[in-house]
PDB file of N, CA and C in Angstrom:
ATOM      1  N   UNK A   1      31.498 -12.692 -14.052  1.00  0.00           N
ATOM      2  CA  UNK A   1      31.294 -13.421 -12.816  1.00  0.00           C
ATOM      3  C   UNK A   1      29.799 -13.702 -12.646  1.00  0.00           C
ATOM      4  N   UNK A   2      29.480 -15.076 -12.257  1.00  0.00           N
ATOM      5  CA  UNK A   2      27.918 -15.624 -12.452  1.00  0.00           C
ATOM      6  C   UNK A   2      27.388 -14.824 -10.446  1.00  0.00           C
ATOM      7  N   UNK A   3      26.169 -14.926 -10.529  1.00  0.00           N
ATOM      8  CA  UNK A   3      25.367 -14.455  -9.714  1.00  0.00           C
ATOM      9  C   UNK A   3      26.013 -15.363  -8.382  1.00  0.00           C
ATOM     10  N   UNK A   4      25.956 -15.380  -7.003  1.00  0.00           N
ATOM     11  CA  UNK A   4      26.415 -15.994  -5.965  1.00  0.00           C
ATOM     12  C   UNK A   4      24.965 -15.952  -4.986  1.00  0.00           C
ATOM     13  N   UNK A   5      24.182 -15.190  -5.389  1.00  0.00           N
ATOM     14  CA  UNK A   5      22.523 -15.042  -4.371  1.00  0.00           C
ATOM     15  C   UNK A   5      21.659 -16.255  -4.717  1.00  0.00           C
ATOM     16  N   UNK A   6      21.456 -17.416  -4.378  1.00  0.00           N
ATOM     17  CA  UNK A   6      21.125 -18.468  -4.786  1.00  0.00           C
ATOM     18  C   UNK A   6      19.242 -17.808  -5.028  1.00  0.00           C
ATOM     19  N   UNK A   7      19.101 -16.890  -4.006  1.00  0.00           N
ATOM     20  CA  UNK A   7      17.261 -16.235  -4.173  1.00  0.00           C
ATOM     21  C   UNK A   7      17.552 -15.304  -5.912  1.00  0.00           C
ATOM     22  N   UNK A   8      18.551 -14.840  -5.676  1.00  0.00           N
ATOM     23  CA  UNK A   8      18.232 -13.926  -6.803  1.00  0.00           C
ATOM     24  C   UNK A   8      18.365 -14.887  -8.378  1.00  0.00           C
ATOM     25  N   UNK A   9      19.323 -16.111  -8.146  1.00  0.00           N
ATOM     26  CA  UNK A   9      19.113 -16.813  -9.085  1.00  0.00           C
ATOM     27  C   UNK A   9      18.127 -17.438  -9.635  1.00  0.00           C
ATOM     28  N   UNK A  10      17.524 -17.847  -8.508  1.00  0.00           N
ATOM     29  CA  UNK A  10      16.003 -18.883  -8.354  1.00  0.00           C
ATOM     30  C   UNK A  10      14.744 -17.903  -9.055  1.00  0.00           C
ATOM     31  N   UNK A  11      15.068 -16.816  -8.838  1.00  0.00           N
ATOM     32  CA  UNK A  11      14.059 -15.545  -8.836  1.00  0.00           C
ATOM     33  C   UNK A  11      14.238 -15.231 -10.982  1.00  0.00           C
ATOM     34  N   UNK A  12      15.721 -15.018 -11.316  1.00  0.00           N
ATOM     35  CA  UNK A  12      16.042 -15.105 -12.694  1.00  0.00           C
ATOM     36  C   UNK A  12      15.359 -15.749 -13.622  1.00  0.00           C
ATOM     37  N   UNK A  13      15.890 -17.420 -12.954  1.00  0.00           N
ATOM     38  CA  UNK A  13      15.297 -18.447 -13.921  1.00  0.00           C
ATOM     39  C   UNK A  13      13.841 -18.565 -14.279  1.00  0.00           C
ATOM     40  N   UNK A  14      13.351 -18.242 -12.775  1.00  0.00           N
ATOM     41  CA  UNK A  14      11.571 -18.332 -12.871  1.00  0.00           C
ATOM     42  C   UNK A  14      11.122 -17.073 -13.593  1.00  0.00           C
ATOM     43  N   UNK A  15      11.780 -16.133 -13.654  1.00  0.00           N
ATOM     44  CA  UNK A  15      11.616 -14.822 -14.449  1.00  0.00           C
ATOM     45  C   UNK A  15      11.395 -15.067 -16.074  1.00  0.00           C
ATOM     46  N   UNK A  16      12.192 -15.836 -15.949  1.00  0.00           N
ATOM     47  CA  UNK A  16      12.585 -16.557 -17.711  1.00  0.00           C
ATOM     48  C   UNK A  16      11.600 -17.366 -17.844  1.00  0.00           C
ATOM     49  N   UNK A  17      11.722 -18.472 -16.986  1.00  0.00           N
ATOM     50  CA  UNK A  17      10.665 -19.458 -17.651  1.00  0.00           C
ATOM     51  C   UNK A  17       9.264 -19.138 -17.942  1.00  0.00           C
ATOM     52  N   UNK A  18       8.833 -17.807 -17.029  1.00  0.00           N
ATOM     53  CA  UNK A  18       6.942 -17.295 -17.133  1.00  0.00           C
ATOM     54  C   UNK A  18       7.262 -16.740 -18.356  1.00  0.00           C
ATOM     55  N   UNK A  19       7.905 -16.060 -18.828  1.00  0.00           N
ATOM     56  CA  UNK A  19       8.009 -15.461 -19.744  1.00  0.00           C
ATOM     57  C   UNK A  19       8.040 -16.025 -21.251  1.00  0.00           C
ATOM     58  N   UNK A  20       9.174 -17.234 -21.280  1.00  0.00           N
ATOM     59  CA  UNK A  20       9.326 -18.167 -22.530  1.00  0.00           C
ATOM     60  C   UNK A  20       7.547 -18.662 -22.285  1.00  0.00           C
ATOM     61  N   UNK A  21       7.007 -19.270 -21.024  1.00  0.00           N
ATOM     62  CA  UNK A  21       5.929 -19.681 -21.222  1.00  0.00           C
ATOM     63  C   UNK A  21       4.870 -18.969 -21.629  1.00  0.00           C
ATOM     64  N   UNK A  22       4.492 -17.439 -21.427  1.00  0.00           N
ATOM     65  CA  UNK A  22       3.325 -17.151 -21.453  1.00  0.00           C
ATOM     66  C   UNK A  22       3.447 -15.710 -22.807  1.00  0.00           C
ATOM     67  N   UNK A  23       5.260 -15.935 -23.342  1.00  0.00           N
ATOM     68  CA  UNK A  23       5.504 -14.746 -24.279  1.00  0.00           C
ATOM     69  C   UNK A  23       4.691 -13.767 -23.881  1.00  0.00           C
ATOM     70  N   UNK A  24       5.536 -13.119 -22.629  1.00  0.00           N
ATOM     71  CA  UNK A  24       5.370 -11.905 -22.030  1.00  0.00           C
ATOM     72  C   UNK A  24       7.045 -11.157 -22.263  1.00  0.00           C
ATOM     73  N   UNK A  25       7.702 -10.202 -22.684  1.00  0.00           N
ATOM     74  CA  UNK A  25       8.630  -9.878 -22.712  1.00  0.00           C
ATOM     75  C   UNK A  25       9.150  -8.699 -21.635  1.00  0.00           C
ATOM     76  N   UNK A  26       7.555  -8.432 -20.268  1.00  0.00           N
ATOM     77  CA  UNK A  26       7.868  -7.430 -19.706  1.00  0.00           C
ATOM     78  C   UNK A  26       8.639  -8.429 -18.457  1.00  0.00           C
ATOM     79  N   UNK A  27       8.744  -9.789 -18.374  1.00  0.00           N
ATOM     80  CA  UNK A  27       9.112 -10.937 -17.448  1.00  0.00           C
ATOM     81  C   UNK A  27      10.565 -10.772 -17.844  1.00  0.00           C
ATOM     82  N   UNK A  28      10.723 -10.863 -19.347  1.00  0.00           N
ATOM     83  CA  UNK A  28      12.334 -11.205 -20.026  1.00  0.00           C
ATOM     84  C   UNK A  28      13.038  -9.530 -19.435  1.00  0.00           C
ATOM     85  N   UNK A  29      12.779  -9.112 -19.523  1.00  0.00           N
ATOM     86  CA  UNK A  29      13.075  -7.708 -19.350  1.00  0.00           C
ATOM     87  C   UNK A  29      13.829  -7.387 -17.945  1.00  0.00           C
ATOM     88  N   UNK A  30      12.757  -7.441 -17.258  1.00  0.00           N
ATOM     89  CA  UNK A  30      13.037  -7.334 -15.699  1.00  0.00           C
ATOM     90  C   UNK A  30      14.283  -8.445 -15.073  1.00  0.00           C
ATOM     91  N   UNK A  31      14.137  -9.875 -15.858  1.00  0.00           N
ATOM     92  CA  UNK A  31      15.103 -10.669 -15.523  1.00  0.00           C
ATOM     93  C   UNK A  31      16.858 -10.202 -16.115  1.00  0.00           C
ATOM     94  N   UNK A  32      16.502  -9.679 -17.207  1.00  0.00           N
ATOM     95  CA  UNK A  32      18.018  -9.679 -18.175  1.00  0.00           C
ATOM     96  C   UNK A  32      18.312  -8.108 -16.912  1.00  0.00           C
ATOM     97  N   UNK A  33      17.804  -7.357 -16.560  1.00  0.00           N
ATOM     98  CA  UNK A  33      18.040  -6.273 -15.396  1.00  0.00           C
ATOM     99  C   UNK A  33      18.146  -6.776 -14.134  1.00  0.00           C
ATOM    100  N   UNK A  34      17.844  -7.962 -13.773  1.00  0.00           N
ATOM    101  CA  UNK A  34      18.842  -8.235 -12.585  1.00  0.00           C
ATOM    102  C   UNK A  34      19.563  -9.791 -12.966  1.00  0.00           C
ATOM    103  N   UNK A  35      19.860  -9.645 -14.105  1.00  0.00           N
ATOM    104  CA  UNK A  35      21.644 -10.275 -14.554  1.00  0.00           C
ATOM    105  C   UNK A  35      22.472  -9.940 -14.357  1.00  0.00           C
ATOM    106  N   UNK A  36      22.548  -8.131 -14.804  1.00  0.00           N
ATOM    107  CA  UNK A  36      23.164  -7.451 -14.598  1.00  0.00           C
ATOM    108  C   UNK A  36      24.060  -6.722 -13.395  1.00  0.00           C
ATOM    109  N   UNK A  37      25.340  -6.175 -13.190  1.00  0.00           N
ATOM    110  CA  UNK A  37      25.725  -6.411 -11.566  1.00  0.00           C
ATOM    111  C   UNK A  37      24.930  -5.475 -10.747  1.00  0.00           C
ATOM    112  N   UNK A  38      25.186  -5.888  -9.201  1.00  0.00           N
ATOM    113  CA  UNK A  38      23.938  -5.184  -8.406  1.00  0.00           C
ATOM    114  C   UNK A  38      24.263  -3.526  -8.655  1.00  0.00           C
ATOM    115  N   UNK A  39      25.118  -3.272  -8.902  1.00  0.00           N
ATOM    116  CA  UNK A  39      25.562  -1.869  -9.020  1.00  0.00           C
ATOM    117  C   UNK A  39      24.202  -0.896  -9.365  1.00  0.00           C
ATOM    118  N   UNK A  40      24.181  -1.723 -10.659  1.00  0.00           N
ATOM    119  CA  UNK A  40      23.115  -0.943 -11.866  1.00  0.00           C
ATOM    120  C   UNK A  40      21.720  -1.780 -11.346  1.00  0.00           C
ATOM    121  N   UNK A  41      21.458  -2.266 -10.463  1.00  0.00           N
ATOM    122  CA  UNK A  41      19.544  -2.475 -10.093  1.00  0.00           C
ATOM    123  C   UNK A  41      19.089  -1.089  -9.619  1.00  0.00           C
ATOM    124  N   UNK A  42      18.083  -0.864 -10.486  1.00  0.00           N
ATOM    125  CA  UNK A  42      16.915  -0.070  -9.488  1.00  0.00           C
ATOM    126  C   UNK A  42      16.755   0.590  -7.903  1.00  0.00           C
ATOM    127  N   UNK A  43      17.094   1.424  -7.498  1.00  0.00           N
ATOM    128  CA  UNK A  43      16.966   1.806  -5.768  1.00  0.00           C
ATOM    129  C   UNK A  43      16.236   2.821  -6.643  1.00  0.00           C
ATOM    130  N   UNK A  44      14.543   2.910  -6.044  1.00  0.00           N
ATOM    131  CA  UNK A  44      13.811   3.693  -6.376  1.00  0.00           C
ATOM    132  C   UNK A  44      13.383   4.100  -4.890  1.00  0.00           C
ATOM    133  N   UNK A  45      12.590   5.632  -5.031  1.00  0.00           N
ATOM    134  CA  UNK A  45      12.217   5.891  -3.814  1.00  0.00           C
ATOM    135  C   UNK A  45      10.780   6.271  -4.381  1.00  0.00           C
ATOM    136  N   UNK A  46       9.624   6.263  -3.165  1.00  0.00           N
ATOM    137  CA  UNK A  46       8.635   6.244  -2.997  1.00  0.00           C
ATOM    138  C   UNK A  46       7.799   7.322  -4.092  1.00  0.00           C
ATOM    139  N   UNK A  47       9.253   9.055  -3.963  1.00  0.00           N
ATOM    140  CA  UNK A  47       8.241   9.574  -4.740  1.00  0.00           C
ATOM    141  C   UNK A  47       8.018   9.935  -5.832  1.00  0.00           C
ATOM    142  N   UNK A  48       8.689   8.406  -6.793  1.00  0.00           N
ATOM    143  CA  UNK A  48       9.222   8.502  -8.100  1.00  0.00           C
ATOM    144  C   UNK A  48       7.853   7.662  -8.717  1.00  0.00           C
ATOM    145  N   UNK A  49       7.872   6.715  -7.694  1.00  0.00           N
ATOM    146  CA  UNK A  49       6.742   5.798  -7.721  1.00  0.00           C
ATOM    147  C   UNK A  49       4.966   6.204  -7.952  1.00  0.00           C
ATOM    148  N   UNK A  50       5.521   7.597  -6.781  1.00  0.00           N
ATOM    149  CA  UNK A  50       3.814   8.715  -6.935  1.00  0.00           C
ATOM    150  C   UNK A  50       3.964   9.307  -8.282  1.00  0.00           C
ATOM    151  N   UNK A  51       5.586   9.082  -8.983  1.00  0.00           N
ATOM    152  CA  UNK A  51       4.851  10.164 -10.066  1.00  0.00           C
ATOM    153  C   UNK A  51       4.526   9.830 -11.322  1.00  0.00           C
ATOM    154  N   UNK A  52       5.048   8.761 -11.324  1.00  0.00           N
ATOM    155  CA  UNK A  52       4.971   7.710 -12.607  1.00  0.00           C
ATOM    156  C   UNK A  52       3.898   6.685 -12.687  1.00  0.00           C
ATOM    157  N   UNK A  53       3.463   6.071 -11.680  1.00  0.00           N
ATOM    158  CA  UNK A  53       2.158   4.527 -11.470  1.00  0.00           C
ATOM    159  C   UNK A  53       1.206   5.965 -11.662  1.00  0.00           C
ATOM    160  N   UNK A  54       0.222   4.935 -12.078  1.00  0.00           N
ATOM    161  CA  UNK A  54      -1.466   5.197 -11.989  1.00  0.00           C
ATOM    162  C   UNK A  54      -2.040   4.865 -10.787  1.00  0.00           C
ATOM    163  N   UNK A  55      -3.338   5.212 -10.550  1.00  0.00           N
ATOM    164  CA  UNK A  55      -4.303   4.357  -9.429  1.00  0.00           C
ATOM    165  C   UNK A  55      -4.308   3.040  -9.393  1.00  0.00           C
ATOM    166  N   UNK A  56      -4.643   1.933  -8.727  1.00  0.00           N
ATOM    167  CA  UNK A  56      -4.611   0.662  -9.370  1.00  0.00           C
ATOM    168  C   UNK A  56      -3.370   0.196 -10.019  1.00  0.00           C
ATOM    169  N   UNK A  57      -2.611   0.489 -10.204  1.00  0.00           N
ATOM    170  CA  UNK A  57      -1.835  -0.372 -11.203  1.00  0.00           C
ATOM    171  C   UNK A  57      -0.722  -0.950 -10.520  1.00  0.00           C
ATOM    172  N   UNK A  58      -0.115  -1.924 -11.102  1.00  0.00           N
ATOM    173  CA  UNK A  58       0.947  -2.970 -10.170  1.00  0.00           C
ATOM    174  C   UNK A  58       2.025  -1.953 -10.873  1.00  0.00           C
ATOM    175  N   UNK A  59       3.228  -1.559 -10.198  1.00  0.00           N
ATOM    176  CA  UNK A  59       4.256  -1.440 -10.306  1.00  0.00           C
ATOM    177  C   UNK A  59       5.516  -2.153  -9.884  1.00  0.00           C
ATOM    178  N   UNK A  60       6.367  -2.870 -11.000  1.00  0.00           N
ATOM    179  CA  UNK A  60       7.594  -3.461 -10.869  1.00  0.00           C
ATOM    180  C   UNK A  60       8.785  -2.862 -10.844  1.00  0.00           C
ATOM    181  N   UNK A  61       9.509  -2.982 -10.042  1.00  0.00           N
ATOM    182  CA  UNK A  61      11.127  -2.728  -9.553  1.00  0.00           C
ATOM    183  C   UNK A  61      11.794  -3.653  -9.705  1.00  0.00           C
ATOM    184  N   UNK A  62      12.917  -3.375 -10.528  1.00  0.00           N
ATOM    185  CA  UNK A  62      13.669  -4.268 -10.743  1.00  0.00           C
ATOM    186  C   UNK A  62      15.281  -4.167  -9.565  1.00  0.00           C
ATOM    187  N   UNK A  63      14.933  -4.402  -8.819  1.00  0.00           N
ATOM    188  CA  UNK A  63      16.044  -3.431  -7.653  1.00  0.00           C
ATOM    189  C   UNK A  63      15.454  -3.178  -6.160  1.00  0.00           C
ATOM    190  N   UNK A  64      15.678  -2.065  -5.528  1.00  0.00           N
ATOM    191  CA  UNK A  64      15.117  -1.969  -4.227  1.00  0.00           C
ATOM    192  C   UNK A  64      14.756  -0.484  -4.124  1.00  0.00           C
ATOM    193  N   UNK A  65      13.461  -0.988  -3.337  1.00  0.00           N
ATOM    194  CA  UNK A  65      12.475   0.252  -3.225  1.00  0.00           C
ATOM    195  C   UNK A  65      12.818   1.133  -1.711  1.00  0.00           C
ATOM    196  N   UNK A  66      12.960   2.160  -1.955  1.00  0.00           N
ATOM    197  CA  UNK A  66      13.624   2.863  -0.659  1.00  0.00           C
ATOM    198  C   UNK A  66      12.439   3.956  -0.061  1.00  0.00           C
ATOM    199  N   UNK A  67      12.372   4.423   0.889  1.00  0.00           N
ATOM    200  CA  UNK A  67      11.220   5.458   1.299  1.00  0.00           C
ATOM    201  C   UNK A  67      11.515   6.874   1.629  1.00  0.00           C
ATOM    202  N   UNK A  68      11.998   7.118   0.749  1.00  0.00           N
ATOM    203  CA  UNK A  68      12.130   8.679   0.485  1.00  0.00           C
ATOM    204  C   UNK A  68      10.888   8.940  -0.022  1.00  0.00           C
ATOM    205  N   UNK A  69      10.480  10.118   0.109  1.00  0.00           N
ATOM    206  CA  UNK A  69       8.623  11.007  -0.464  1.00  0.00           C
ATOM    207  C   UNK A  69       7.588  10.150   0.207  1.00  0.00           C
ATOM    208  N   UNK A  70       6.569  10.404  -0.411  1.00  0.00           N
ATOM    209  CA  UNK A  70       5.389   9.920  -0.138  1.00  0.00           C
ATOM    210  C   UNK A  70       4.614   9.564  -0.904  1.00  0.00           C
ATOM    211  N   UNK A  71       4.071   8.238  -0.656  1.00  0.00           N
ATOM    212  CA  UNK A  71       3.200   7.410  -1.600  1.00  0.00           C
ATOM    213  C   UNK A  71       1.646   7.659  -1.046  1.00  0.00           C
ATOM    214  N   UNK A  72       0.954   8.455  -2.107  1.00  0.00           N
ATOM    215  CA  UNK A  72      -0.821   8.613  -1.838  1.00  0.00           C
ATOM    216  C   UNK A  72      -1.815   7.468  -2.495  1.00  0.00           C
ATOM    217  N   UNK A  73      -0.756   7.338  -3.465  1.00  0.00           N
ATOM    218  CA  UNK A  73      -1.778   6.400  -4.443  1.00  0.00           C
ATOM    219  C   UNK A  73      -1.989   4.537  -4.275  1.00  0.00           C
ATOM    220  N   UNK A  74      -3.195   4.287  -4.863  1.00  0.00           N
ATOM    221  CA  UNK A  74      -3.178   2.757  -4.228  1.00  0.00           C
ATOM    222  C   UNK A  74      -2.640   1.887  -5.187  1.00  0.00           C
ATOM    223  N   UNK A  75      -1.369   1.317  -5.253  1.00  0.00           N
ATOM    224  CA  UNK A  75      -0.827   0.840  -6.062  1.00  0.00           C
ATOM    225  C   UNK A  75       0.028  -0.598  -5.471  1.00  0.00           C
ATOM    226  N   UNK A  76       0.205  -1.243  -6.020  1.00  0.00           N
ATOM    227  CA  UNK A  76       0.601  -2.820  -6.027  1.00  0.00           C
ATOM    228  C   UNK A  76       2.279  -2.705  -6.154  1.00  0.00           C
ATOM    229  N   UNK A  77       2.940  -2.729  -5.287  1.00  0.00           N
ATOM    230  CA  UNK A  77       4.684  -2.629  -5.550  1.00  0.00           C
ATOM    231  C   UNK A  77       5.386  -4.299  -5.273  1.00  0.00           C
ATOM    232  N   UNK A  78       6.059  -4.731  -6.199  1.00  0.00           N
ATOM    233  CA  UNK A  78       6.670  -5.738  -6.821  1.00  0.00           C
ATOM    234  C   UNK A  78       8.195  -5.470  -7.052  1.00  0.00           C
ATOM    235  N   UNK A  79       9.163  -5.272  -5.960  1.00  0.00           N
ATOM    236  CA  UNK A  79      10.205  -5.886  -5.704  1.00  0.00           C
ATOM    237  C   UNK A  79      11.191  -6.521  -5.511  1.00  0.00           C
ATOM    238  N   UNK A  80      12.542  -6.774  -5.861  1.00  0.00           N
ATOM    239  CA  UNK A  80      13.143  -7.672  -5.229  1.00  0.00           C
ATOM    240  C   UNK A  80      13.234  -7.185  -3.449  1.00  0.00           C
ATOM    241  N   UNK A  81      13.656  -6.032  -3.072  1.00  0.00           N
ATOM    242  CA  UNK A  81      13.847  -5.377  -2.050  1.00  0.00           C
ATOM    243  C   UNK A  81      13.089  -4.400  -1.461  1.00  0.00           C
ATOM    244  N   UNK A  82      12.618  -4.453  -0.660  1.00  0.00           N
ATOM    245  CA  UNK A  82      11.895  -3.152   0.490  1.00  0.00           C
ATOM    246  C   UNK A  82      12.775  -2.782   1.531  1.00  0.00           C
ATOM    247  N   UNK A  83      13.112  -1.429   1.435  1.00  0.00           N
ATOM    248  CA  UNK A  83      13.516  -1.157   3.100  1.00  0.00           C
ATOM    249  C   UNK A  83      12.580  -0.985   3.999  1.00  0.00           C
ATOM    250  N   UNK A  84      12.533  -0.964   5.154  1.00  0.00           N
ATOM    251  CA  UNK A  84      11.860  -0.666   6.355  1.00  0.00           C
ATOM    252  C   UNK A  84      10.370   0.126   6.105  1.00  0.00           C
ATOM    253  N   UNK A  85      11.412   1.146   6.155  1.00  0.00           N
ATOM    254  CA  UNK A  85      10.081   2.315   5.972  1.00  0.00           C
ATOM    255  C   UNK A  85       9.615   2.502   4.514  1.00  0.00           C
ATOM    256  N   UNK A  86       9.807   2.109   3.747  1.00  0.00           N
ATOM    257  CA  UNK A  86       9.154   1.914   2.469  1.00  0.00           C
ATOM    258  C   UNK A  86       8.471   0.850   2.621  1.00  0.00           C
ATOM    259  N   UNK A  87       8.490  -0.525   3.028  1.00  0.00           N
ATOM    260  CA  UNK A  87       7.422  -1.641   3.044  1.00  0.00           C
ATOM    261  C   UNK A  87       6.079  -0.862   3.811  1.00  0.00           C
ATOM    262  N   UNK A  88       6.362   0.047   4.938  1.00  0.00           N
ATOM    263  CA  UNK A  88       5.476   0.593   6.150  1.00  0.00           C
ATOM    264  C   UNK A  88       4.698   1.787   5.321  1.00  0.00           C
ATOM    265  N   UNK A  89       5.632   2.441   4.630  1.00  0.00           N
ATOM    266  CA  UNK A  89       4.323   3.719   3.620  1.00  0.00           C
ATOM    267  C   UNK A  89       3.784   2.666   2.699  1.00  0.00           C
ATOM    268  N   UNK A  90       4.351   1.531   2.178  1.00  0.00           N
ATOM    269  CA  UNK A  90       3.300   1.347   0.675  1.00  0.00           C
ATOM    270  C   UNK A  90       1.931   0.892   1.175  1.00  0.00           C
ATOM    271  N   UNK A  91       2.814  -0.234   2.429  1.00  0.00           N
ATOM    272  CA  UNK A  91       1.296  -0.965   2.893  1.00  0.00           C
ATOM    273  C   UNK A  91      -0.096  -0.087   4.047  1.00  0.00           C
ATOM    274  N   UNK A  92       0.655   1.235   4.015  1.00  0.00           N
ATOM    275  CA  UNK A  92      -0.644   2.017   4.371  1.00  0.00           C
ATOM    276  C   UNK A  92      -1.269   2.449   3.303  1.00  0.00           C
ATOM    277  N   UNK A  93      -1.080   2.460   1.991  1.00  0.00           N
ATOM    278  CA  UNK A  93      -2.293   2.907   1.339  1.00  0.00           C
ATOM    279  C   UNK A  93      -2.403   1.458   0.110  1.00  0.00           C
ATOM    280  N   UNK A  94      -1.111   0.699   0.109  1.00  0.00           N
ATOM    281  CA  UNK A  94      -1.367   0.002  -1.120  1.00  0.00           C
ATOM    282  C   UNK A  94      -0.924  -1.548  -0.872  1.00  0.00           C
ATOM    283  N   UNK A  95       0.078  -2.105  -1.635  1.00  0.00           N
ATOM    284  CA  UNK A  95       0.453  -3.309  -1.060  1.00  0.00           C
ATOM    285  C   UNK A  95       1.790  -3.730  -2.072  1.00  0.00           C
ATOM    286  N   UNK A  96       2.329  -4.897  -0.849  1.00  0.00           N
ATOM    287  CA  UNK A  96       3.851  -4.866  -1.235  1.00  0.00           C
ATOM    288  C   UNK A  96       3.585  -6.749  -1.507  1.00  0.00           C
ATOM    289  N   UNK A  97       4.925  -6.633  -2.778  1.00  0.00           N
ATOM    290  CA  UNK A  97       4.460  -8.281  -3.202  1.00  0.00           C
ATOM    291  C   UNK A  97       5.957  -8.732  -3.599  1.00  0.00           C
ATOM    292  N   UNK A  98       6.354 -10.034  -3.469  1.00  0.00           N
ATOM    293  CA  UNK A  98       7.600  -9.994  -3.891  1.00  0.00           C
ATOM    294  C   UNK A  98       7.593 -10.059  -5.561  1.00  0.00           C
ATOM    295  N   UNK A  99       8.547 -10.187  -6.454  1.00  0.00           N
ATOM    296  CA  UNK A  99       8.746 -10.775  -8.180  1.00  0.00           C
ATOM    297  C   UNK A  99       8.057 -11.898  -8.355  1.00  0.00           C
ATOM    298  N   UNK A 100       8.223 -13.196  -7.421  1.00  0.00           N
ATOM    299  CA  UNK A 100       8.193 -13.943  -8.001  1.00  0.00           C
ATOM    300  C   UNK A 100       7.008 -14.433  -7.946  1.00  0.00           C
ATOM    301  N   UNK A 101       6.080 -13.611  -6.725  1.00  0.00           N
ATOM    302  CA  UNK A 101       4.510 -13.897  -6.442  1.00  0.00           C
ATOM    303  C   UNK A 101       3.626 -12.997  -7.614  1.00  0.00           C
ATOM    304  N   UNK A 102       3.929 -11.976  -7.911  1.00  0.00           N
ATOM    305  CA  UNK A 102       3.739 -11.312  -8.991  1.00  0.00           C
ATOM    306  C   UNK A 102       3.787 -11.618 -10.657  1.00  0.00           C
ATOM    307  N   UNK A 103       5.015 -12.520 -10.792  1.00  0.00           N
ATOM    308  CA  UNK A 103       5.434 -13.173 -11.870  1.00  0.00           C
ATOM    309  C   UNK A 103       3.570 -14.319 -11.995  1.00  0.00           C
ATOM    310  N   UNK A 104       4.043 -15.433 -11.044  1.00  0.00           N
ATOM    311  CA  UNK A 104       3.165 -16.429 -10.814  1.00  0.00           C
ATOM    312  C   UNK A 104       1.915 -15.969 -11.152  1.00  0.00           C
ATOM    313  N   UNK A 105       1.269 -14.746 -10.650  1.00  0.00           N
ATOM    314  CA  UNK A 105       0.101 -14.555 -10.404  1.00  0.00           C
ATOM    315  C   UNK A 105      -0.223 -13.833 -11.599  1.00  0.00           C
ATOM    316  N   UNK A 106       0.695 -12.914 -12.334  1.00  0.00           N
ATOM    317  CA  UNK A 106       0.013 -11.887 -13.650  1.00  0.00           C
ATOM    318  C   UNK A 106       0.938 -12.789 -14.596  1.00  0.00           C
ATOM    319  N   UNK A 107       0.984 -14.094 -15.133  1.00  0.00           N
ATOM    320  CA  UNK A 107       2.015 -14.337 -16.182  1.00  0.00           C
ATOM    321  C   UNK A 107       1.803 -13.967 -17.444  1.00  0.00           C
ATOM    322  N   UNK A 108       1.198 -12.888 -17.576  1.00  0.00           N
ATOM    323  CA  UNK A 108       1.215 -12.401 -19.046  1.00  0.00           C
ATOM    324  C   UNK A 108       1.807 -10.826 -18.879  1.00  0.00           C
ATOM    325  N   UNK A 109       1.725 -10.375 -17.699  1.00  0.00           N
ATOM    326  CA  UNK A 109       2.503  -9.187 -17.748  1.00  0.00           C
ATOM    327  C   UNK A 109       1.313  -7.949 -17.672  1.00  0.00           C
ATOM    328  N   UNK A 110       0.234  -8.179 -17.689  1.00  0.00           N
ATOM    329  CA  UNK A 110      -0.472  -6.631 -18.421  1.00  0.00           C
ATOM    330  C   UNK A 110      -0.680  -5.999 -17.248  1.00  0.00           C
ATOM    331  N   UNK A 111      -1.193  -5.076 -17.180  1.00  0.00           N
ATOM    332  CA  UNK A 111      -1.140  -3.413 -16.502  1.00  0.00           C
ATOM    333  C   UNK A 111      -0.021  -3.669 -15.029  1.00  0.00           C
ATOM    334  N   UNK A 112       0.952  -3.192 -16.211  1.00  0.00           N
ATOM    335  CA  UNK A 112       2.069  -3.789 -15.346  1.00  0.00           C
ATOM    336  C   UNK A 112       3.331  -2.578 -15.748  1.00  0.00           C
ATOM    337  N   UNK A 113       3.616  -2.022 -14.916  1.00  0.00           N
ATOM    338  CA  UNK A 113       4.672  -0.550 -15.464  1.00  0.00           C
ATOM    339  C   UNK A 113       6.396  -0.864 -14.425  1.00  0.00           C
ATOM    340  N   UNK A 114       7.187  -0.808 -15.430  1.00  0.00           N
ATOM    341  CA  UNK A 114       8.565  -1.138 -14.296  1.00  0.00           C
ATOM    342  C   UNK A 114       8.799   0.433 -14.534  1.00  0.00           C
ATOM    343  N   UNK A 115       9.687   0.201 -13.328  1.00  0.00           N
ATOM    344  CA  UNK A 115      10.550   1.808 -12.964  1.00  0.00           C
ATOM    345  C   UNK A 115      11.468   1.701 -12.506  1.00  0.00           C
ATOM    346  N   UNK A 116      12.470   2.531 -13.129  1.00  0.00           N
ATOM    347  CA  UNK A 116      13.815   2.338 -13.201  1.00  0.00           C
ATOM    348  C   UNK A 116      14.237   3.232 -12.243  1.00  0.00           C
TER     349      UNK A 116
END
């Protein structure tokens, strides 16, 4: 059964195309993971995020970011989804971006870590 979220489709294709364009395979990656049904996306919580990112570094979710723990570190979170109180902890110490502004803006992919 094909996708019915006309955003999450729009979000796919452009996933694909930065990627065929700029042969980045961390773009192909993240897209072929939300092909897949919503079952299996990403629901990460905050303090999976503290334990895995670096200082500085953009972290991608392929799924939705939830706010369980606590985020200290200043880090860049890239989303399809934020809940509430997870958009409200990241953007006190760091900052929240959607895929496809992220895609646009790093199209080669580098210091760039997904979490599953």
């Amino acid at each position: 059964m094909s996708k019915t979220n006309p955003r999450l489709n729009s979000l796919i294709a452009e996933l694909k195309a930065v990627s065929r364009d700029s042969d980045a395979g961390v773009w192909q990656d993240v897209a072929d993971r939300l092909e897949k049904p919503r079952r299996t996306h990403a629901e990460v919580n905050l303090g999976r995020i503290e334990r895995y990112a670096q200082e500085d570094e953009t972290v991608v979710i392929p799924g939705k970011v939830l706010g369980s723990g606590v985020l200290e570190k200043n880090v860049t979170v890239a989303a399809v989804d934020f809940s509430a109180t997870a958009r409200k902890k990241i953007e006190q110490v760091g900052n929240t971006v959607s895929l496809e502004q992220i895609a646009e803006d790093n199209p080669e992919g580098s210091n760039v870590r997904v979490i599953r």
